[in-house]
N, C-alpha and C. Protein backbone atom coordinates (compact mmCIF):
# COMPACT_ATOMS: atom_id res chain seq x y z
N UNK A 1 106.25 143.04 84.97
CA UNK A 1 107.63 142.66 84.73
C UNK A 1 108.06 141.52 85.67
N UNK A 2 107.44 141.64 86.83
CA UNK A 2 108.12 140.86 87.74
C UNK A 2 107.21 139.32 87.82
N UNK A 3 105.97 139.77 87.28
CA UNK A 3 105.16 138.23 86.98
C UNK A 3 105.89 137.92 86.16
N UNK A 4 106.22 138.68 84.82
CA UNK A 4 107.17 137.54 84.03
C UNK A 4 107.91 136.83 83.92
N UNK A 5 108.94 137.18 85.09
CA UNK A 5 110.04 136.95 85.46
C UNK A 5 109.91 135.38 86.08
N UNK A 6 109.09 135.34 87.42
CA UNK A 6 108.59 134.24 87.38
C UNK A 6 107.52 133.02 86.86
N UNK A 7 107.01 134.10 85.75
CA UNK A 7 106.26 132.80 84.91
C UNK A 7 107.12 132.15 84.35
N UNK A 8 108.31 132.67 83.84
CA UNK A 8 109.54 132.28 82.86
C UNK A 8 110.11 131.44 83.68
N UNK A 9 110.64 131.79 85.16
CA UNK A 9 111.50 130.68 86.04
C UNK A 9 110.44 129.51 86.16
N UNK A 10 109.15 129.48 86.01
CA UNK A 10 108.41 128.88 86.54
C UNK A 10 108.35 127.41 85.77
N UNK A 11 108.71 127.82 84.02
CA UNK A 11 108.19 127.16 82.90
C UNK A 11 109.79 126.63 82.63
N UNK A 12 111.05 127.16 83.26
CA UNK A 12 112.51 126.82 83.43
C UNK A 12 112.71 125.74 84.27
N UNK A 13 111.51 125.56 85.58
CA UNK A 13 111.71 124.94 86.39
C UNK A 13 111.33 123.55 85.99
N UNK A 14 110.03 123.45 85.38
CA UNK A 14 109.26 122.92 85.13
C UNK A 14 109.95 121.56 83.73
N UNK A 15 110.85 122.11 82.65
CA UNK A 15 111.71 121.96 81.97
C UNK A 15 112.71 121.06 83.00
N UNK A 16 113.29 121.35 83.60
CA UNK A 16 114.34 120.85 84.48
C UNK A 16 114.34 120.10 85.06
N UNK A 17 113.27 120.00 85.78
CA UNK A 17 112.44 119.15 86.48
C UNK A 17 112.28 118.03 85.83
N UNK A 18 111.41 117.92 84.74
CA UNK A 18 111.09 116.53 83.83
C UNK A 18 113.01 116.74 83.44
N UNK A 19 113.86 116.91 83.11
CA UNK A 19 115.18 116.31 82.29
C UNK A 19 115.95 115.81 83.97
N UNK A 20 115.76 116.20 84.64
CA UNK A 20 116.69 115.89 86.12
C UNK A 20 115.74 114.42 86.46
N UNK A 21 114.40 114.36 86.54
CA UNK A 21 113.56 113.32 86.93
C UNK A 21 114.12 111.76 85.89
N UNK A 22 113.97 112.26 84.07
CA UNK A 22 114.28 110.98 83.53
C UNK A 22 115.15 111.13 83.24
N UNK A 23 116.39 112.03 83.30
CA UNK A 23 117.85 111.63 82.54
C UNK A 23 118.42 110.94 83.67
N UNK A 24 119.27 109.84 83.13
CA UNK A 24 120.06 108.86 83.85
C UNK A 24 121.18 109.67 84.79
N UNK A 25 121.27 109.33 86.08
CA UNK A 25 121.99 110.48 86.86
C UNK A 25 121.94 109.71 88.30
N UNK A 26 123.38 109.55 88.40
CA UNK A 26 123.98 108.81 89.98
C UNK A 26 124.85 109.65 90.77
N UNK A 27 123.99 109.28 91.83
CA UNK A 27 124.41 110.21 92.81
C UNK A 27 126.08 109.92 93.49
N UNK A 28 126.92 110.57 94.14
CA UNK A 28 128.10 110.42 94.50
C UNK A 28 127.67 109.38 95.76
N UNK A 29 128.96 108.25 95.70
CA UNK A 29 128.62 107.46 96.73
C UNK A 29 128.40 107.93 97.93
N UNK A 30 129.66 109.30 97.99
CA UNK A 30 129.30 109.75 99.44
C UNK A 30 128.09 110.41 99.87
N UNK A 31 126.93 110.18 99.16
CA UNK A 31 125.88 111.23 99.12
C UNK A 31 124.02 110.05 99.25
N UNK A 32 124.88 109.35 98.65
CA UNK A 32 124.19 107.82 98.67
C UNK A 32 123.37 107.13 100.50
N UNK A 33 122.32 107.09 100.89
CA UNK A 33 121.82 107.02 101.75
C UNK A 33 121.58 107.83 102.84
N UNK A 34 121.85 109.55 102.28
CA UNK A 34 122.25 110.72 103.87
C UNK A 34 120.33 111.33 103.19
N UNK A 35 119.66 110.95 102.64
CA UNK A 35 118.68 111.30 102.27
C UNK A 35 117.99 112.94 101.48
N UNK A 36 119.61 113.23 100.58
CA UNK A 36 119.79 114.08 99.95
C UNK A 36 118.70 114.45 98.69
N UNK A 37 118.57 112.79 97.79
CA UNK A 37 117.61 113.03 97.27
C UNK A 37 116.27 113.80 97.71
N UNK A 38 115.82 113.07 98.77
CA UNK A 38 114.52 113.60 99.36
C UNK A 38 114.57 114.69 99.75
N UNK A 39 115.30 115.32 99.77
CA UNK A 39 115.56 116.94 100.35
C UNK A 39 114.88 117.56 98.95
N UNK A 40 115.80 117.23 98.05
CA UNK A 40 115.69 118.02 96.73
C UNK A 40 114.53 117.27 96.11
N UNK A 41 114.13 116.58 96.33
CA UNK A 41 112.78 116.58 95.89
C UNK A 41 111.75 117.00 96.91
N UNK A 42 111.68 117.52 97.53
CA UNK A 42 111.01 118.37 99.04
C UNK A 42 111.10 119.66 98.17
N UNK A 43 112.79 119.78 97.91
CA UNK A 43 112.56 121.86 98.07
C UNK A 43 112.04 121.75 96.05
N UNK A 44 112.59 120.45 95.28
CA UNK A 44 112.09 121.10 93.84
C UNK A 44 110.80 121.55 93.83
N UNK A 45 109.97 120.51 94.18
CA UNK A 45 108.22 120.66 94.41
C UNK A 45 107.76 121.85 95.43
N UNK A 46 108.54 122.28 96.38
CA UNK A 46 108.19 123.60 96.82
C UNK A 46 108.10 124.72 96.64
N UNK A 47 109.57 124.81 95.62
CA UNK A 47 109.88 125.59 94.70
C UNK A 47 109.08 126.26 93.79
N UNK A 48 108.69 124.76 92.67
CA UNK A 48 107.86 125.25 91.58
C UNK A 48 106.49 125.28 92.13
N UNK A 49 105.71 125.22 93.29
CA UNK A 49 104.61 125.52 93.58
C UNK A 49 104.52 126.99 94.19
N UNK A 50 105.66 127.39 94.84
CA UNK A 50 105.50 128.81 94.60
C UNK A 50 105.76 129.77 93.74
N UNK A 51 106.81 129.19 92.66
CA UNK A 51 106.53 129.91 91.56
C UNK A 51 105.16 129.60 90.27
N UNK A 52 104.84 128.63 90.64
CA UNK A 52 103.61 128.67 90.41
C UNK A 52 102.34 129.37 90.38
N UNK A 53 102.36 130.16 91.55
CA UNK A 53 101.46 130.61 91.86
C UNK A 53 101.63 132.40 91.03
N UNK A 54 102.72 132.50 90.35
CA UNK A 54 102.22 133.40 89.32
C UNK A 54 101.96 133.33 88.03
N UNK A 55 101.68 131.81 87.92
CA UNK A 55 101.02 131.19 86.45
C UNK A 55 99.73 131.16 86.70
N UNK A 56 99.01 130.28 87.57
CA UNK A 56 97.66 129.63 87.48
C UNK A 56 97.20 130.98 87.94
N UNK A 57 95.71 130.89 87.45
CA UNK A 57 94.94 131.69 88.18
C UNK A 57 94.02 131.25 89.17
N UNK A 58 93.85 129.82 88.92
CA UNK A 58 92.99 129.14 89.77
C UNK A 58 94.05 128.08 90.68
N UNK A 59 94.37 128.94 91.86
CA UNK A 59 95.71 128.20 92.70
C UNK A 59 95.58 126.76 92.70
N UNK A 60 94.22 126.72 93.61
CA UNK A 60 94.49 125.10 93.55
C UNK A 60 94.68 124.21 92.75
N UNK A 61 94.19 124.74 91.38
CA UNK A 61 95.24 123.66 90.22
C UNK A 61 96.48 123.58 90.18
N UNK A 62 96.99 125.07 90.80
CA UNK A 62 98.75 125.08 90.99
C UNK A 62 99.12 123.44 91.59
N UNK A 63 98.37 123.50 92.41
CA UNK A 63 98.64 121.87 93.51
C UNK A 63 97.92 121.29 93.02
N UNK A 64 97.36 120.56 92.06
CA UNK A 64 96.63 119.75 91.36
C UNK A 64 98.01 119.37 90.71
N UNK A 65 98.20 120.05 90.02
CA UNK A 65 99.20 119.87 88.78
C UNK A 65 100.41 119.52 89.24
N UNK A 66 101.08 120.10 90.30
CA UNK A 66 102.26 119.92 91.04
C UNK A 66 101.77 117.85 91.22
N UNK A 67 101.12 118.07 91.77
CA UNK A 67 100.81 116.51 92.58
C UNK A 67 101.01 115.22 91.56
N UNK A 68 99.95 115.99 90.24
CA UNK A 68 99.73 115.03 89.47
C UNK A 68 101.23 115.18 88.45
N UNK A 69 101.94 116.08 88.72
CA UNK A 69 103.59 116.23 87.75
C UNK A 69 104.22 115.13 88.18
N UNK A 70 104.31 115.13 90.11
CA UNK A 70 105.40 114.20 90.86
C UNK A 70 105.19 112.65 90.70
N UNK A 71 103.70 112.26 90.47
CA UNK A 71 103.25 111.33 90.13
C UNK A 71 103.38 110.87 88.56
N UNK A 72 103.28 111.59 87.90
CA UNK A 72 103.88 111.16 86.61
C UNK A 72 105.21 110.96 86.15
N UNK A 73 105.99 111.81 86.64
CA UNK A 73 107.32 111.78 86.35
C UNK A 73 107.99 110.21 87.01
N UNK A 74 107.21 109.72 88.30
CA UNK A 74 107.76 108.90 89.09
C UNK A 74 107.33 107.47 88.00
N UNK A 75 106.43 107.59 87.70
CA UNK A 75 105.24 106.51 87.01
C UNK A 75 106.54 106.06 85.54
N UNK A 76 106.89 107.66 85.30
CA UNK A 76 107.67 107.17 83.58
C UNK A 76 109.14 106.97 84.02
N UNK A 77 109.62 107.44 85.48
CA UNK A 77 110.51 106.68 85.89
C UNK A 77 110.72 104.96 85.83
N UNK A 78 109.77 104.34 86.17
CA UNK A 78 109.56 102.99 86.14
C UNK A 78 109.66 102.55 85.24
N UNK A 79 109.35 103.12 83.98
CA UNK A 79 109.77 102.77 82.47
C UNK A 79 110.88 102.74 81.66
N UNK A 80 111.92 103.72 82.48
CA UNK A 80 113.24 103.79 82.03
C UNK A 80 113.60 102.73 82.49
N UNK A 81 114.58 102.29 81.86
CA UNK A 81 115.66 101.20 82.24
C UNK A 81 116.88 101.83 83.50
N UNK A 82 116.92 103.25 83.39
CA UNK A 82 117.84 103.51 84.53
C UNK A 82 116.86 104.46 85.82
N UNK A 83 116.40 104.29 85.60
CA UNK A 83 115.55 105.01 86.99
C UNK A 83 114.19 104.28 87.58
N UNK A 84 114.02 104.23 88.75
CA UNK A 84 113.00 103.37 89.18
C UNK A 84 111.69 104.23 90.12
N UNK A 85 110.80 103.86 90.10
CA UNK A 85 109.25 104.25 90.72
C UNK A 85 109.95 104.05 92.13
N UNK A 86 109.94 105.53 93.24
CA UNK A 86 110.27 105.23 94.42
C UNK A 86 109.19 106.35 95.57
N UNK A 87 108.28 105.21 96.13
CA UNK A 87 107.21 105.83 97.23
C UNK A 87 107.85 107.07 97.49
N UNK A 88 109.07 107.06 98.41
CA UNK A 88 109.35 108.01 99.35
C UNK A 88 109.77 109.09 98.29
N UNK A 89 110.17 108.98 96.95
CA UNK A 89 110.45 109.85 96.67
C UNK A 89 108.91 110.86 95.94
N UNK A 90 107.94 110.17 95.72
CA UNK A 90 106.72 110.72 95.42
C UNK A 90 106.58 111.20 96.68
N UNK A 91 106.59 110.64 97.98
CA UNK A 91 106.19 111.02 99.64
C UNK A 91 106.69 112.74 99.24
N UNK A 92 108.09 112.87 99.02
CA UNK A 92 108.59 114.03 99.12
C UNK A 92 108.82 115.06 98.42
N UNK A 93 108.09 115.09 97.08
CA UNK A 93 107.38 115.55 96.37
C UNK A 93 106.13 116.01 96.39
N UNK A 94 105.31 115.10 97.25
CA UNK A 94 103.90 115.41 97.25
C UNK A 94 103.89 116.70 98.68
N UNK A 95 104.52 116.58 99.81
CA UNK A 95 104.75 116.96 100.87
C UNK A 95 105.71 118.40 100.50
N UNK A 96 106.08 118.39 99.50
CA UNK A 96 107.01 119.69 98.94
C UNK A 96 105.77 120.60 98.57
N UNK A 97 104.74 119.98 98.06
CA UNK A 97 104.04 121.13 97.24
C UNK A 97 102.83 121.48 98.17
N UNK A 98 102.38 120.49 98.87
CA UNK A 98 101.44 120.58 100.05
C UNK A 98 102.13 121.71 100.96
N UNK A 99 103.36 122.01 101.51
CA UNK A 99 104.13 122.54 102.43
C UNK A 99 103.97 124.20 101.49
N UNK A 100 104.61 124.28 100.38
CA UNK A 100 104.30 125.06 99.74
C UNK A 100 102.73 126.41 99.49
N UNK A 101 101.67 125.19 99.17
CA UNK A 101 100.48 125.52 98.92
C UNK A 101 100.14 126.43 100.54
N UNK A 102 100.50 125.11 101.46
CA UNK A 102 100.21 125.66 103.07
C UNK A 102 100.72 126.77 103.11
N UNK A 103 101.99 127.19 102.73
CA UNK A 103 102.55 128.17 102.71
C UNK A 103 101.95 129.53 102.36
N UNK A 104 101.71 129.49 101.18
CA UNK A 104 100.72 130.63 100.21
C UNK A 104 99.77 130.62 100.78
N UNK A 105 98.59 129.63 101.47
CA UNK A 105 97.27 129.95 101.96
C UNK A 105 97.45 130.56 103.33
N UNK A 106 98.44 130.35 104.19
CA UNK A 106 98.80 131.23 105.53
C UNK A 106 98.92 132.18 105.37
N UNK A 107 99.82 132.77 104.72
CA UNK A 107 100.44 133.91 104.47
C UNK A 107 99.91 134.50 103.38
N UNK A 108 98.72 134.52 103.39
CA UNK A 108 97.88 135.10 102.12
C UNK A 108 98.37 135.69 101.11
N UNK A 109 99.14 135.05 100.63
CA UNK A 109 100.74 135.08 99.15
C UNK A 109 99.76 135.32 97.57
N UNK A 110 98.79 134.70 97.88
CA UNK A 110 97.92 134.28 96.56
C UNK A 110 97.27 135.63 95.85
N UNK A 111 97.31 135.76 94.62
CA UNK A 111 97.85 137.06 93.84
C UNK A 111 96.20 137.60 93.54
């Protein structure tokens, strides 16, 4: 019951994730350079890599896939006309799911 629960948030997240990444969306000026984005792209990718880890069975694809998601989403960013390919924001994405993964392999989380 309770794997389901998070396979379902997992595949919610995952959904959200790609519509928040390419739908056109500006941030409040006052929010504009305090490095808010990068937060939330830190905790999204942390997020779905630990709920991740009650989908895959083979973890480290959990972080395969996470890596190669943040990288794609950033890549078809560049293609929109309103959103642009930004390093730091792949930096903090990639470092969300790495932090994550580290997470689960310390704390022997892995199912």
């Amino acid at each position: 019951m309770l794997k389901r629960l998070f396979s379902s948030a997992y595949f919610l997240a995952l959904i959200a994730l790609a519509l928040l990444s390419l739908w056109p969306l500006q941030l409040p000026a006052s929010l504009n350079g305090l490095g808010w984005d990068k937060l939330a792209h830190f905790l999204f990718y942390f997020g779905l890599l630990l709920l991740g880890n009650s989908v895959w069975t083979k973890k480290r694809n959990n972080l395969y896939f996470s890596l190669a998601l943040g990288l794609l989403l950033e890549c078809l960013q560049d293609l929109s006309p309103y959103r642009q390919f930004d390093y730091w924001d792949l930096a903090a994405n990639t470092i969300g799911a790495l932090m994550g993964y580290y997470l689960l392999r310390k704390y022997s989380l892995f199912q």
